[in-house]
ModelCIF file with pLDDT and N, C-alpha, C, O atoms, coordinates in Angstrom:
data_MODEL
#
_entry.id   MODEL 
#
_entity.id                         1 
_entity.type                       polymer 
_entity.pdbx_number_of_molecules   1 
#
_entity_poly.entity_id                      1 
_entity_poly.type                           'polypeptide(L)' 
_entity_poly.nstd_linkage                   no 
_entity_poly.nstd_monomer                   no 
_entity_poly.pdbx_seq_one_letter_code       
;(UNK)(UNK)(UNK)(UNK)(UNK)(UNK)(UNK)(UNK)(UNK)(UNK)(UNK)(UNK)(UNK)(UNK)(UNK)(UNK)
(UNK)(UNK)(UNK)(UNK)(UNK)(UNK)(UNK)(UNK)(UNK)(UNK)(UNK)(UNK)(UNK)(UNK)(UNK)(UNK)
(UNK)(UNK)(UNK)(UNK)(UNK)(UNK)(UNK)(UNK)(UNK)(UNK)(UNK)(UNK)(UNK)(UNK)
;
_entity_poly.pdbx_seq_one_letter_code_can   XXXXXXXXXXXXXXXXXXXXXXXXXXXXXXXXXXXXXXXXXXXXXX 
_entity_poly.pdbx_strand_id                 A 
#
loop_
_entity_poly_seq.entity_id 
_entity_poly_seq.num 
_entity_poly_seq.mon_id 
_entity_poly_seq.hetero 
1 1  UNK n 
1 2  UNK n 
1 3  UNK n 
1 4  UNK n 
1 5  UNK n 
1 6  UNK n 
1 7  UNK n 
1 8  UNK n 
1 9  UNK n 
1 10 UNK n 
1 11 UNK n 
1 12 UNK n 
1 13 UNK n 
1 14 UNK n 
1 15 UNK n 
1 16 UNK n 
1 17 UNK n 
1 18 UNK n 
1 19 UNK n 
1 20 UNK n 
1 21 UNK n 
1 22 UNK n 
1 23 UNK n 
1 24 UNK n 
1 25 UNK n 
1 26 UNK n 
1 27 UNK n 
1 28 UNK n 
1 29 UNK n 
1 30 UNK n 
1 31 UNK n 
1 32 UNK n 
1 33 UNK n 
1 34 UNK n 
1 35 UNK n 
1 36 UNK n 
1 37 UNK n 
1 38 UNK n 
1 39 UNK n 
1 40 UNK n 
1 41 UNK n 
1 42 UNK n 
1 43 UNK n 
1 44 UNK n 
1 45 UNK n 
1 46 UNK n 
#
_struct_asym.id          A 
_struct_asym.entity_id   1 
#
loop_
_ma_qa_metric.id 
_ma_qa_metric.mode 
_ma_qa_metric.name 
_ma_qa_metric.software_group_id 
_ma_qa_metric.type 
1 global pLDDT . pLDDT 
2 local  pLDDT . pLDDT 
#
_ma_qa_metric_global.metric_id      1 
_ma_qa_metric_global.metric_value   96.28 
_ma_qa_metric_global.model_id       1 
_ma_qa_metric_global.ordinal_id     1 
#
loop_
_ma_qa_metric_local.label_asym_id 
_ma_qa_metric_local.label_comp_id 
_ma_qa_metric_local.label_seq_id 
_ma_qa_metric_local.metric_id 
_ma_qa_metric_local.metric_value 
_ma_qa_metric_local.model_id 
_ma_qa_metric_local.ordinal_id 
A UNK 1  2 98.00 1 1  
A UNK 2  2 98.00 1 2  
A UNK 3  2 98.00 1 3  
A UNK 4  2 98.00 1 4  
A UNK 5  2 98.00 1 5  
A UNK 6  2 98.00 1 6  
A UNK 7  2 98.00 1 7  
A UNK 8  2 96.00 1 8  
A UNK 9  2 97.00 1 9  
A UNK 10 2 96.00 1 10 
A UNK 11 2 98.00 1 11 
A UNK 12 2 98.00 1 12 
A UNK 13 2 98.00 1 13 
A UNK 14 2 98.00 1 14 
A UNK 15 2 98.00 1 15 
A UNK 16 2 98.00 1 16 
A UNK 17 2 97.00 1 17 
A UNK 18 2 98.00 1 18 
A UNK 19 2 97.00 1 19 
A UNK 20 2 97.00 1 20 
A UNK 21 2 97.00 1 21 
A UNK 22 2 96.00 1 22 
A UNK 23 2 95.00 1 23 
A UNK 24 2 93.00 1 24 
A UNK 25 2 90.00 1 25 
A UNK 26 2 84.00 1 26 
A UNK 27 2 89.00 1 27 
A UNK 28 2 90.00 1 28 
A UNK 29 2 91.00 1 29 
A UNK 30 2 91.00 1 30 
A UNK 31 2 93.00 1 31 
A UNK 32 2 96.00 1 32 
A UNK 33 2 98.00 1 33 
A UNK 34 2 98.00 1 34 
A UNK 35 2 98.00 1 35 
A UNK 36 2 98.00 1 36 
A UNK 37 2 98.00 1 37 
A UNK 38 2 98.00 1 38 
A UNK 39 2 98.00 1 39 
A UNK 40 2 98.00 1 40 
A UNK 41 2 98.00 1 41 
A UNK 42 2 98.00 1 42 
A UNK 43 2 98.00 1 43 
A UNK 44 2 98.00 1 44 
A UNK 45 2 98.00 1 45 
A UNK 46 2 98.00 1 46 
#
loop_
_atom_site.group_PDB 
_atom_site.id 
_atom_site.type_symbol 
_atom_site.label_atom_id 
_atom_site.label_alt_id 
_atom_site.label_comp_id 
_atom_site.label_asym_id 
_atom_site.label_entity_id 
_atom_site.label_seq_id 
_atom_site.pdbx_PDB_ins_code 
_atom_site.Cartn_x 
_atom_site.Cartn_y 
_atom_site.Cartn_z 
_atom_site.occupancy 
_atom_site.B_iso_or_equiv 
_atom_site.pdbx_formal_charge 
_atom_site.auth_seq_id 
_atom_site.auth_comp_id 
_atom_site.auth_asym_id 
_atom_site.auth_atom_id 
_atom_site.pdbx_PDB_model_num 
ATOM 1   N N  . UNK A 1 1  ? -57.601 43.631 -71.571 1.00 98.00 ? 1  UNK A N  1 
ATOM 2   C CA . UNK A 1 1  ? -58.644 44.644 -71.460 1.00 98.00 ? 1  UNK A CA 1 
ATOM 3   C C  . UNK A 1 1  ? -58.903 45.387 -72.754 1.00 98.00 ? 1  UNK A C  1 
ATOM 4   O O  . UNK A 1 1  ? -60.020 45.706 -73.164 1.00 98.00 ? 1  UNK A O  1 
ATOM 5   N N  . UNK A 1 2  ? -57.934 45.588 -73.253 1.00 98.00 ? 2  UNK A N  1 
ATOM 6   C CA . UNK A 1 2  ? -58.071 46.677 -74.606 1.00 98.00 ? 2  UNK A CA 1 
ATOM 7   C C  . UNK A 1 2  ? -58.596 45.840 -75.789 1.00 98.00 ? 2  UNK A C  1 
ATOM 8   O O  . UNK A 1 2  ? -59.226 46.414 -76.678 1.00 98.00 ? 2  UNK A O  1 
ATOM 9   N N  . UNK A 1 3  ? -58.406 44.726 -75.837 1.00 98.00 ? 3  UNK A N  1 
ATOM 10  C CA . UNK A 1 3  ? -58.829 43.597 -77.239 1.00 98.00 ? 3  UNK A CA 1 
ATOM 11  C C  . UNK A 1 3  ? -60.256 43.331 -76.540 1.00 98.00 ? 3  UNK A C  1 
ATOM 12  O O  . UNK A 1 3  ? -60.760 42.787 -77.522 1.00 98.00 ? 3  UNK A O  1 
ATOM 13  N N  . UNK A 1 4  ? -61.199 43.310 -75.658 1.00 98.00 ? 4  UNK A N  1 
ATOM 14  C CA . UNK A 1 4  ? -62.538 43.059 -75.367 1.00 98.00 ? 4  UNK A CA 1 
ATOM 15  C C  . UNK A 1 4  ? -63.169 44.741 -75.594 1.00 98.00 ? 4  UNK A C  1 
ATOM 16  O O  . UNK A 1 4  ? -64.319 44.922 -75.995 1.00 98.00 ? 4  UNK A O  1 
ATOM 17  N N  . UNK A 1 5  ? -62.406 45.667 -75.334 1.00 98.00 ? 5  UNK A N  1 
ATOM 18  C CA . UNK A 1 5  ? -62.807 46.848 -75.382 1.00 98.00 ? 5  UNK A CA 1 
ATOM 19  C C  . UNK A 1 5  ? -63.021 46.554 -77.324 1.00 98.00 ? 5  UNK A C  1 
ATOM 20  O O  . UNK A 1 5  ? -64.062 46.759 -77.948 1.00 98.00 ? 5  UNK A O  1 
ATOM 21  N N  . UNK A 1 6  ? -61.977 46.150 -77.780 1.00 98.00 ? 6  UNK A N  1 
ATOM 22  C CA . UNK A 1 6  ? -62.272 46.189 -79.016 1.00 98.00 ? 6  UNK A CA 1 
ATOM 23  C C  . UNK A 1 6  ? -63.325 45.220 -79.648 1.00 98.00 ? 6  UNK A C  1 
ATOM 24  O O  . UNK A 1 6  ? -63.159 45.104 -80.862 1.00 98.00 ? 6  UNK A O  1 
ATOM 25  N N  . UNK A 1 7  ? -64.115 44.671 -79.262 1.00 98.00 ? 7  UNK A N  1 
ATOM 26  C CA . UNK A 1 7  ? -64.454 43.818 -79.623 1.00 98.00 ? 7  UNK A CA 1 
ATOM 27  C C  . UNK A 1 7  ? -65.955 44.067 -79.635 1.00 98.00 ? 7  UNK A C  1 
ATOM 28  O O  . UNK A 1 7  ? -66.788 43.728 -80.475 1.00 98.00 ? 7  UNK A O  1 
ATOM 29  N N  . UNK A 1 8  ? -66.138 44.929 -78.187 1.00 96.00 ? 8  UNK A N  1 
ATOM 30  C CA . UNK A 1 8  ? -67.175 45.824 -78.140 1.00 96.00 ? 8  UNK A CA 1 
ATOM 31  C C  . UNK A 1 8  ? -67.552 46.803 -79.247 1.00 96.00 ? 8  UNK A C  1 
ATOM 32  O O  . UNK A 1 8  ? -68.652 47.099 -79.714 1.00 96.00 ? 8  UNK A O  1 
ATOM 33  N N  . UNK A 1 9  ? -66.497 47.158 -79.489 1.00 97.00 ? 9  UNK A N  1 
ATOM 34  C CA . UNK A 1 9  ? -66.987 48.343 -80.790 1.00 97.00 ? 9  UNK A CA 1 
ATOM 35  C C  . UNK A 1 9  ? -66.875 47.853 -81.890 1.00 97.00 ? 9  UNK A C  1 
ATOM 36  O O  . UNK A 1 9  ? -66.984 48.758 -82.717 1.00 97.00 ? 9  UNK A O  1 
ATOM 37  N N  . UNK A 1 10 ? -66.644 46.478 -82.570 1.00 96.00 ? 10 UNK A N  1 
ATOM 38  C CA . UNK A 1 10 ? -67.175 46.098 -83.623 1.00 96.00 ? 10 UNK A CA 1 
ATOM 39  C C  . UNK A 1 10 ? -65.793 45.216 -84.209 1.00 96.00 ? 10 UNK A C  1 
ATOM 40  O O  . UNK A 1 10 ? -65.865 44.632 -85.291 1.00 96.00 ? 10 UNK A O  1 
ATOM 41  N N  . UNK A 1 11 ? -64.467 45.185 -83.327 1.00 98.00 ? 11 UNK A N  1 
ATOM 42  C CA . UNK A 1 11 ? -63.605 44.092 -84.075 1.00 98.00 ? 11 UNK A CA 1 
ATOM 43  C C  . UNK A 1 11 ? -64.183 42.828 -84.231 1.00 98.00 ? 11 UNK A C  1 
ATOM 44  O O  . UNK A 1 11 ? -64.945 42.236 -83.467 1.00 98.00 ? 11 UNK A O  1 
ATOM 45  N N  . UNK A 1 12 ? -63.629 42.413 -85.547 1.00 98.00 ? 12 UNK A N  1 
ATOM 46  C CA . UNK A 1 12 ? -63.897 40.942 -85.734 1.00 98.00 ? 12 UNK A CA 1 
ATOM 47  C C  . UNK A 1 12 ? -62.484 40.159 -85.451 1.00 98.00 ? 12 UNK A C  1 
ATOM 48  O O  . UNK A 1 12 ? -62.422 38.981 -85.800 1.00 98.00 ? 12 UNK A O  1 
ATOM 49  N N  . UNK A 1 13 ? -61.694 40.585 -85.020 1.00 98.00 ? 13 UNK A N  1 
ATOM 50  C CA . UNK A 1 13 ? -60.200 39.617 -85.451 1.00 98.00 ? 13 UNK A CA 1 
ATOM 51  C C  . UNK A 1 13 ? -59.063 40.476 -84.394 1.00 98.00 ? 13 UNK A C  1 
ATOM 52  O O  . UNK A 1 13 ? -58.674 41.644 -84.434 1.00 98.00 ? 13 UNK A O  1 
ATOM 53  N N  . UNK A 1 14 ? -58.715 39.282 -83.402 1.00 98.00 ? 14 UNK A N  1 
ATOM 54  C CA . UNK A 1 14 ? -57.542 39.847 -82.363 1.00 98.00 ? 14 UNK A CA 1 
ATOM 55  C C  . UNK A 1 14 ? -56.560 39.441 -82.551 1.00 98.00 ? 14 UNK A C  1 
ATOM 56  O O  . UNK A 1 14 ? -56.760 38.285 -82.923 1.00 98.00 ? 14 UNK A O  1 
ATOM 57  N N  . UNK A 1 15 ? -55.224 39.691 -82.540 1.00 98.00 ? 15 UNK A N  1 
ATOM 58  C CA . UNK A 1 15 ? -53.768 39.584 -83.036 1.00 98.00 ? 15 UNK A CA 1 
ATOM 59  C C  . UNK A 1 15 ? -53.319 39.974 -81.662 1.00 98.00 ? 15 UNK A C  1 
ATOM 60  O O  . UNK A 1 15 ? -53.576 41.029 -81.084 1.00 98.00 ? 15 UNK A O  1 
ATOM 61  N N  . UNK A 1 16 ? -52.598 38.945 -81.220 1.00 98.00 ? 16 UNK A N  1 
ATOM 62  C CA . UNK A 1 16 ? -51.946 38.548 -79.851 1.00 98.00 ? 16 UNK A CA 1 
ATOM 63  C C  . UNK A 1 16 ? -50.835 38.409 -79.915 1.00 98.00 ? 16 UNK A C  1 
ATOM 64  O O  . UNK A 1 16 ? -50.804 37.617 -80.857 1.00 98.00 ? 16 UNK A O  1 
ATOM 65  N N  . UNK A 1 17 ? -49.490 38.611 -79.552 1.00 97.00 ? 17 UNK A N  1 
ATOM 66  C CA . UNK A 1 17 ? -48.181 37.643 -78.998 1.00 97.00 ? 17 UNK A CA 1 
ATOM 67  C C  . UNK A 1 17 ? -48.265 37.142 -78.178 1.00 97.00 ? 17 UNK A C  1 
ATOM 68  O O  . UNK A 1 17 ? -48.441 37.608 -77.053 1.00 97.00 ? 17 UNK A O  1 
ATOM 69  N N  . UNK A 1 18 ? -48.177 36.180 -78.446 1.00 98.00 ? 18 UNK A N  1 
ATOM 70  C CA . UNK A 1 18 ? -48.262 34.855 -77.263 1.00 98.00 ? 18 UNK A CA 1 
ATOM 71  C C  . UNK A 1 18 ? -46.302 34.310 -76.928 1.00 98.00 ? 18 UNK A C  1 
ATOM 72  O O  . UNK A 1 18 ? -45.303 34.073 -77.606 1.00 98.00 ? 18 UNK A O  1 
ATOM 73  N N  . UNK A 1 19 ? -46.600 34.336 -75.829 1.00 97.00 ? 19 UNK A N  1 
ATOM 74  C CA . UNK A 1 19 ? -45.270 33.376 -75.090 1.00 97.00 ? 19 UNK A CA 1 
ATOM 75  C C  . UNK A 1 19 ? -45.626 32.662 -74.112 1.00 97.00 ? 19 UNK A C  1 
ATOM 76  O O  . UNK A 1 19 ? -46.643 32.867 -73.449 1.00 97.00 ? 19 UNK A O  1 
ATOM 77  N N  . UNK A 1 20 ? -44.576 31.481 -73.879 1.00 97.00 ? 20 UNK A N  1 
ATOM 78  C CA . UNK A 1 20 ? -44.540 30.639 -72.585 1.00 97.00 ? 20 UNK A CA 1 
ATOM 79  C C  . UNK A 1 20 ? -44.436 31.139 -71.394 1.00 97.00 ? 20 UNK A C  1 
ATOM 80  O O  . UNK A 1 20 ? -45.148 30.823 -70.441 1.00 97.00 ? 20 UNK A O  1 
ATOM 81  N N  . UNK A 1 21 ? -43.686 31.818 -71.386 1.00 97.00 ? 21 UNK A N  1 
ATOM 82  C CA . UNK A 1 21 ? -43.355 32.777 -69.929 1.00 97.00 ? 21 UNK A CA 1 
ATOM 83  C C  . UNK A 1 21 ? -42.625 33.962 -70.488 1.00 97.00 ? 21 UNK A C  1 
ATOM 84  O O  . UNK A 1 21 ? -41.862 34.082 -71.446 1.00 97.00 ? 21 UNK A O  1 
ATOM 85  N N  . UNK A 1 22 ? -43.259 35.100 -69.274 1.00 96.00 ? 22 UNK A N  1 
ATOM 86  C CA . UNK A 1 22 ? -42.852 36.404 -69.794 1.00 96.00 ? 22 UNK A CA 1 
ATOM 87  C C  . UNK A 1 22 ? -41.042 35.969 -69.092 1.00 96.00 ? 22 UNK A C  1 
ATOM 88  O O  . UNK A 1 22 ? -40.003 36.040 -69.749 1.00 96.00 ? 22 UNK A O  1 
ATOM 89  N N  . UNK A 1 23 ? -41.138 35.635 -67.946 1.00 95.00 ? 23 UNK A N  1 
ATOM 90  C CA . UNK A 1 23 ? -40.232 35.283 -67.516 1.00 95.00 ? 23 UNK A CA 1 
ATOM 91  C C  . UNK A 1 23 ? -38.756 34.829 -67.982 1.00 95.00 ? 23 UNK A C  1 
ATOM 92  O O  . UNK A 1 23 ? -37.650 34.989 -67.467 1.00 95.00 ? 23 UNK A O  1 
ATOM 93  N N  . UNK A 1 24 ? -39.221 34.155 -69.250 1.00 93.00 ? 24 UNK A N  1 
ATOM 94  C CA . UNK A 1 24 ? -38.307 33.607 -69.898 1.00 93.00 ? 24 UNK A CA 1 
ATOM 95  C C  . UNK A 1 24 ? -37.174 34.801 -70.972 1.00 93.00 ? 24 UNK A C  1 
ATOM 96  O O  . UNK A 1 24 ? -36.093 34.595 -71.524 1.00 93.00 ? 24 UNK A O  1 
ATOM 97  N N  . UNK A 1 25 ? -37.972 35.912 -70.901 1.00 90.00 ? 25 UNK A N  1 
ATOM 98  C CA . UNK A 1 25 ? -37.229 36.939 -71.757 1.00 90.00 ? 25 UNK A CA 1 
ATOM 99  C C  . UNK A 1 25 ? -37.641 36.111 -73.136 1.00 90.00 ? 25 UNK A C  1 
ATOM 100 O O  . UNK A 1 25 ? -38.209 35.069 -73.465 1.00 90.00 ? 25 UNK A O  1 
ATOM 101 N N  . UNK A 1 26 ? -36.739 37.687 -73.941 1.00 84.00 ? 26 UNK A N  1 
ATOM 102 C CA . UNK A 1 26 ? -37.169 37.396 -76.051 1.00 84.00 ? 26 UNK A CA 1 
ATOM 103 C C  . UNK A 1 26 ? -37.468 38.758 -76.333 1.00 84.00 ? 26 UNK A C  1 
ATOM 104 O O  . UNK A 1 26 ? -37.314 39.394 -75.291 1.00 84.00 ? 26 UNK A O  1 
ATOM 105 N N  . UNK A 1 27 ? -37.824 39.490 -77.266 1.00 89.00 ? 27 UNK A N  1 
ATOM 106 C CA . UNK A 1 27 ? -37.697 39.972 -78.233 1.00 89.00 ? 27 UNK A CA 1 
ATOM 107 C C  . UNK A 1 27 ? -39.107 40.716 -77.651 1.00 89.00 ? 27 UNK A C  1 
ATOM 108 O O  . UNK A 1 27 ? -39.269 41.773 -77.041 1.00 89.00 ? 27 UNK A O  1 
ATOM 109 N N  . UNK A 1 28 ? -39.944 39.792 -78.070 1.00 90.00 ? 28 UNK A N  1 
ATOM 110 C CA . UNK A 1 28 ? -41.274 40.584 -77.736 1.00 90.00 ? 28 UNK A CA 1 
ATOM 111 C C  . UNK A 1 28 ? -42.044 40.342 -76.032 1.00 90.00 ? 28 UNK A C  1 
ATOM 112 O O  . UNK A 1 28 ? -42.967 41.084 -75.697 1.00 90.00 ? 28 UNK A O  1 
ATOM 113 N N  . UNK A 1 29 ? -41.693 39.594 -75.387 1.00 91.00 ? 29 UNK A N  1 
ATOM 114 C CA . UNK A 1 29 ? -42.531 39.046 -74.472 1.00 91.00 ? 29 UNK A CA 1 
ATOM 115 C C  . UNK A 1 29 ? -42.490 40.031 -73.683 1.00 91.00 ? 29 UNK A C  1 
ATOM 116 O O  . UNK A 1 29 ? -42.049 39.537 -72.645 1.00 91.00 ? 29 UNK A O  1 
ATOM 117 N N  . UNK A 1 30 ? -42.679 41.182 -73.493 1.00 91.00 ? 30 UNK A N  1 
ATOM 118 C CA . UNK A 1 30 ? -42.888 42.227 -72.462 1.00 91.00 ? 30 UNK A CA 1 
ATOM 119 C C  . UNK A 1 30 ? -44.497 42.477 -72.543 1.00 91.00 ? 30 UNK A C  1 
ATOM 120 O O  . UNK A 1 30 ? -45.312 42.867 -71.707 1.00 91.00 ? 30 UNK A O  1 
ATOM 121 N N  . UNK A 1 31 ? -44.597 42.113 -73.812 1.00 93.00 ? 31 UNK A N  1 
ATOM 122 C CA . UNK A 1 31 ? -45.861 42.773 -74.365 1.00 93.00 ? 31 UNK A CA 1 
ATOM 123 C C  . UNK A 1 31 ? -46.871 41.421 -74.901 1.00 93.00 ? 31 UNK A C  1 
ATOM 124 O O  . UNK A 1 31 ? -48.009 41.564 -75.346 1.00 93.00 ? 31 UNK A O  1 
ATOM 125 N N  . UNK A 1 32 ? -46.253 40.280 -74.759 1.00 96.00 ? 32 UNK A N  1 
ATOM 126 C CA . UNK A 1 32 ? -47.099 38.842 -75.229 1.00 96.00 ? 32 UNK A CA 1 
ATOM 127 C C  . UNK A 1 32 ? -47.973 38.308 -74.119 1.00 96.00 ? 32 UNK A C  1 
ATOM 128 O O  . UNK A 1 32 ? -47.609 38.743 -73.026 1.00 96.00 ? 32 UNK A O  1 
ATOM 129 N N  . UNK A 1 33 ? -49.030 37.485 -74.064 1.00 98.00 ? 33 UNK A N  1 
ATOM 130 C CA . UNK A 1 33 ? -49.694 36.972 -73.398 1.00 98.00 ? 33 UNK A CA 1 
ATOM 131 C C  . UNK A 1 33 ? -49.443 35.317 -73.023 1.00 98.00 ? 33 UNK A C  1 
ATOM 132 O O  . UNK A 1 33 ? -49.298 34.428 -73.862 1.00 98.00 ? 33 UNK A O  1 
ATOM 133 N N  . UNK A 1 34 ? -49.433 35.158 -71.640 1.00 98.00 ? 34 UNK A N  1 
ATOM 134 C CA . UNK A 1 34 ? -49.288 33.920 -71.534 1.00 98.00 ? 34 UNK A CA 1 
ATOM 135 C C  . UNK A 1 34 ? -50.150 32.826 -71.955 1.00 98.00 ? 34 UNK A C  1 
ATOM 136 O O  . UNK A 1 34 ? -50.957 33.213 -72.801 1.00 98.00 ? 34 UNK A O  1 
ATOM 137 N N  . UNK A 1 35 ? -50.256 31.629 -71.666 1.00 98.00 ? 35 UNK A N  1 
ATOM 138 C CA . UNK A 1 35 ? -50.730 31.199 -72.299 1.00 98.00 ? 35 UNK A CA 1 
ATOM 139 C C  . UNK A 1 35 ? -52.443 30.788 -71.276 1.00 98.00 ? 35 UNK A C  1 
ATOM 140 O O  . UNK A 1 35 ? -53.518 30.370 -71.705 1.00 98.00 ? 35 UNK A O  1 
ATOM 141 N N  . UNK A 1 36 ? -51.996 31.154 -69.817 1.00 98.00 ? 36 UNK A N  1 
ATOM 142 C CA . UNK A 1 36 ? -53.671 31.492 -69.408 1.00 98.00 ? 36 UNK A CA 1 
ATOM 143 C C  . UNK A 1 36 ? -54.067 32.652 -69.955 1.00 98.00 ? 36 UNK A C  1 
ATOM 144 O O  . UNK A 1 36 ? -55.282 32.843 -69.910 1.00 98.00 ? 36 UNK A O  1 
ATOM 145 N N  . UNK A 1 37 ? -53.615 33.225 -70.302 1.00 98.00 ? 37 UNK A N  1 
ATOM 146 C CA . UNK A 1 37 ? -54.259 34.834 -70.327 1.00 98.00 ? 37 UNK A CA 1 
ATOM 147 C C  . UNK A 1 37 ? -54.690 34.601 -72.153 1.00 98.00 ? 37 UNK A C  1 
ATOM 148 O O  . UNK A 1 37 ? -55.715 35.205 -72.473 1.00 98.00 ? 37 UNK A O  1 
ATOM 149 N N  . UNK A 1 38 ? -54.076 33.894 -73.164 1.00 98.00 ? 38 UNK A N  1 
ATOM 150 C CA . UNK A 1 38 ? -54.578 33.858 -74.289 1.00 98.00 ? 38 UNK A CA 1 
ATOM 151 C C  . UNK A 1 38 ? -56.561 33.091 -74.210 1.00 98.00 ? 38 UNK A C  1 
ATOM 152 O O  . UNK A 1 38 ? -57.631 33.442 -74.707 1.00 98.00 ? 38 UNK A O  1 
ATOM 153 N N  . UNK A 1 39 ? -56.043 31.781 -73.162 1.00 98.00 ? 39 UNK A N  1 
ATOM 154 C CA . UNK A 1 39 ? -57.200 31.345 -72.922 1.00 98.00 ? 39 UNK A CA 1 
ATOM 155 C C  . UNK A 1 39 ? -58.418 32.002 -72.465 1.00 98.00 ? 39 UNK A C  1 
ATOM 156 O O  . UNK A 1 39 ? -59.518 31.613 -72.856 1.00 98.00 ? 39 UNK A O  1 
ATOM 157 N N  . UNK A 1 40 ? -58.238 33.268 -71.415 1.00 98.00 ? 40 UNK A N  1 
ATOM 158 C CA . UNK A 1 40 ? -59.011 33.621 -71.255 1.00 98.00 ? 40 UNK A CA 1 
ATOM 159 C C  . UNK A 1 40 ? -59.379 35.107 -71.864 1.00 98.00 ? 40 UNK A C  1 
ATOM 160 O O  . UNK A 1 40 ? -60.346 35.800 -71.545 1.00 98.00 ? 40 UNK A O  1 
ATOM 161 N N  . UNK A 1 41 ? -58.296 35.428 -72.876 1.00 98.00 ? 41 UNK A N  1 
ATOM 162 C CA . UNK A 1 41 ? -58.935 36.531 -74.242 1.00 98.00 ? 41 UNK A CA 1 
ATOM 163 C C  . UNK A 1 41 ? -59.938 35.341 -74.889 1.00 98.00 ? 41 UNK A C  1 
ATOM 164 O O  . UNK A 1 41 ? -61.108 35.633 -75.135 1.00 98.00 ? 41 UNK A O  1 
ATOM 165 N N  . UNK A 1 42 ? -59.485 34.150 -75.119 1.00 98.00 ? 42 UNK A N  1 
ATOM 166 C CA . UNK A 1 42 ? -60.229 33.794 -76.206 1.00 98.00 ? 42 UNK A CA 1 
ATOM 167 C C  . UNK A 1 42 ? -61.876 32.863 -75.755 1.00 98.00 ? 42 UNK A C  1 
ATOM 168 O O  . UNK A 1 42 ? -62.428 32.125 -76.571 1.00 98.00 ? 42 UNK A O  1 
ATOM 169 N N  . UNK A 1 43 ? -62.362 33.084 -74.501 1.00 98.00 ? 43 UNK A N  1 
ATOM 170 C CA . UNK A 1 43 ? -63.437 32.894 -73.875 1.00 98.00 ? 43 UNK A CA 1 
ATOM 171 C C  . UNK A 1 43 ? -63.964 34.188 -73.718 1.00 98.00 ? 43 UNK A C  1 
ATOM 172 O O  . UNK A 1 43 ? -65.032 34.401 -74.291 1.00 98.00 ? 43 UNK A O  1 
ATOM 173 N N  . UNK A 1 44 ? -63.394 35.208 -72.993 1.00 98.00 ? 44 UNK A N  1 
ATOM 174 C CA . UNK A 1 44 ? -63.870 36.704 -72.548 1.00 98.00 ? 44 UNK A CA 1 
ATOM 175 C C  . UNK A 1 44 ? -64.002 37.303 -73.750 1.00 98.00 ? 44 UNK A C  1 
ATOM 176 O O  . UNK A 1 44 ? -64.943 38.065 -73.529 1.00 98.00 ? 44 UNK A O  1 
ATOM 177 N N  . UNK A 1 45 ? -63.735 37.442 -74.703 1.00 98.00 ? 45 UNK A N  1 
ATOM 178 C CA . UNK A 1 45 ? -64.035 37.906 -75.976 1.00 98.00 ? 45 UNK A CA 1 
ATOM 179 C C  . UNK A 1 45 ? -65.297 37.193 -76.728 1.00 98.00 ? 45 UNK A C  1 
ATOM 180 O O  . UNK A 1 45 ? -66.273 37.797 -77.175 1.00 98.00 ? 45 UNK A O  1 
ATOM 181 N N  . UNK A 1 46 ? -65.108 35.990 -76.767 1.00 98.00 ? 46 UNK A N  1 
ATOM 182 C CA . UNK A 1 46 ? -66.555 35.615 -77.175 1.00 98.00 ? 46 UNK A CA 1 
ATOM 183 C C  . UNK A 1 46 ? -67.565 36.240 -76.133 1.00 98.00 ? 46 UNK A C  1 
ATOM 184 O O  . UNK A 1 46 ? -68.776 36.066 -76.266 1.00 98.00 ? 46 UNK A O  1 
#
């Protein structure tokens, strides 16, 4: 939601963490996107 919000007001460029599964635990994946959800930043944003 917040990276289309941005995108609206004039970003050119989204910076994502991406993981396989949040499930899987790591470092960052609390906060990474799976890998449907990258797919559909990177359709819903266009």
């Amino acid at each position: 939601g917040v990276p289309l919000a941005a995108v609206a007001l004039g970003a050119c460029m989204i910076e994502k963490h991406v993981t396989l599964s949040r499930a899987d635990g790591g470092v960052d994946s609390a906060f990474s996107l799976e890998p449907d959800e990258l797919a559909a930043l990177v359709v819903e944003s266009r």
